[in-house]
Protein backbone atom coordinates (compact mmCIF):
# COMPACT_ATOMS: atom_id res chain seq x y z
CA UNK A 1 120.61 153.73 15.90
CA UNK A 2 119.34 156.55 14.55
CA UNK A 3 115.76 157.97 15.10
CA UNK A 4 113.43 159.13 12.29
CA UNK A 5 110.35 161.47 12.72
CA UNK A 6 107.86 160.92 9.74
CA UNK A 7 104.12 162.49 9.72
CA UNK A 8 101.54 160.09 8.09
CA UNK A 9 98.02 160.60 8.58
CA UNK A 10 96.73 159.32 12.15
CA UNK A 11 94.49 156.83 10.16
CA UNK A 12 97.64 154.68 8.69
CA UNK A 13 99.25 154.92 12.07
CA UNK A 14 96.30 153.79 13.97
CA UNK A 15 96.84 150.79 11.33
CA UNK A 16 100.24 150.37 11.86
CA UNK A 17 99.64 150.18 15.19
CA UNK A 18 97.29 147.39 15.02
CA UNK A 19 99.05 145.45 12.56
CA UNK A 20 102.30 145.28 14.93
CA UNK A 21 99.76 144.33 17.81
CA UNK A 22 98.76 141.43 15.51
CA UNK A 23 102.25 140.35 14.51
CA UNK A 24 103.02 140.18 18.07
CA UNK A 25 106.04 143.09 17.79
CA UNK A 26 106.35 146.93 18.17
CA UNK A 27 105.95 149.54 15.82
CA UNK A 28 109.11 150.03 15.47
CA UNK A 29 109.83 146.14 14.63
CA UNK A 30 107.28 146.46 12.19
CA UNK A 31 108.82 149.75 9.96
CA UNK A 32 112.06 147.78 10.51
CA UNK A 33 110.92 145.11 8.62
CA UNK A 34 109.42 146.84 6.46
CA UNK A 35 112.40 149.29 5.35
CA UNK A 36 114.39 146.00 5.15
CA UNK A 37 112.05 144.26 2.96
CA UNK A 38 111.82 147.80 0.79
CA UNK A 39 115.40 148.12 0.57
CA UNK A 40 115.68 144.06 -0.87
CA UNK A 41 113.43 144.63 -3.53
CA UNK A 42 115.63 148.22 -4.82
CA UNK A 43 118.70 146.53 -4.40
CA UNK A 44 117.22 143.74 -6.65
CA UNK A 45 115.64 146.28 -9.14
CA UNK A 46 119.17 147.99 -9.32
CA UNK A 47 121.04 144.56 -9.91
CA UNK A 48 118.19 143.90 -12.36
CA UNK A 49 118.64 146.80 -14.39
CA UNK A 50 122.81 146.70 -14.08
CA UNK A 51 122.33 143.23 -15.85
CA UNK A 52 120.12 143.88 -18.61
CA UNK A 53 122.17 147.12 -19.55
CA UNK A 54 125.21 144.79 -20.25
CA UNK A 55 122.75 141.97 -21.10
CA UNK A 56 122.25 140.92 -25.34
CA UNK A 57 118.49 141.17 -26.04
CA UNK A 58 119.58 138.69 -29.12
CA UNK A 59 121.06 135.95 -26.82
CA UNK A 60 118.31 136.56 -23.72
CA UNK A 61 115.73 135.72 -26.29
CA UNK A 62 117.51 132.40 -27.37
CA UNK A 63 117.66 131.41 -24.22
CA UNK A 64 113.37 132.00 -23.47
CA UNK A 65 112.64 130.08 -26.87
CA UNK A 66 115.19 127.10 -25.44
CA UNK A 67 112.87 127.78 -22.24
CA UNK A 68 109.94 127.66 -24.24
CA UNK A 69 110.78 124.34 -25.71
CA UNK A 70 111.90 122.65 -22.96
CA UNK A 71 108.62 123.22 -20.98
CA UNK A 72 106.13 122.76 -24.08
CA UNK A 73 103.77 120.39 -23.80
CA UNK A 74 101.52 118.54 -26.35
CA UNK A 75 98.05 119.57 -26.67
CA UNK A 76 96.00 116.87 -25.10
CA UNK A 77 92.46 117.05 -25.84
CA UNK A 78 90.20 117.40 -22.27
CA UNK A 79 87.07 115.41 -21.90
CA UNK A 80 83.98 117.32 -20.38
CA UNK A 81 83.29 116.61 -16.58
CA UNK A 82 80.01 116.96 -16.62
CA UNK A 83 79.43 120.42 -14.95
């Protein structure tokens, strides 16, 4: 484990503080979770990006307009409810 010092204005701790208290776990639970969730989403960005620089924009848009298609639906004409 390793401990980190960070200075953030006594406001947002105060915050932090009290949303740990209402999650029922400790600050430190709390910035836990939330580097972990932080970390998912970069890691996702990054594989994101990665794809879409091998990725053909020619062939990723024939595969939305197949989406498109598939998911279409007939206009249907609504009736008025009244309101």
């Amino acid at each position: 484990m390793t401990t980190l010092t960070i200075r953030i204005p006594d406001d947002t701790a105060a915050r932090l503080r009290q949303l740990a208290k209402h999650r029922g776990i400790s600050l430190n639970k709390l910035m836990e979770e939330f580097s972990t969730t932080s970390l998912a989403e970069f890691d996702t960005e990054n594989r994101f990006r990665l794809r879409a620089a091998k990725a053909s924009a020619k062939r990723g848009l024939a595969v939305l307009a197949k989406l498109d298609a598939a998911f279409r639906k007939p206009a249907t004409k609504r009736k008025p409810t009244g309101k």
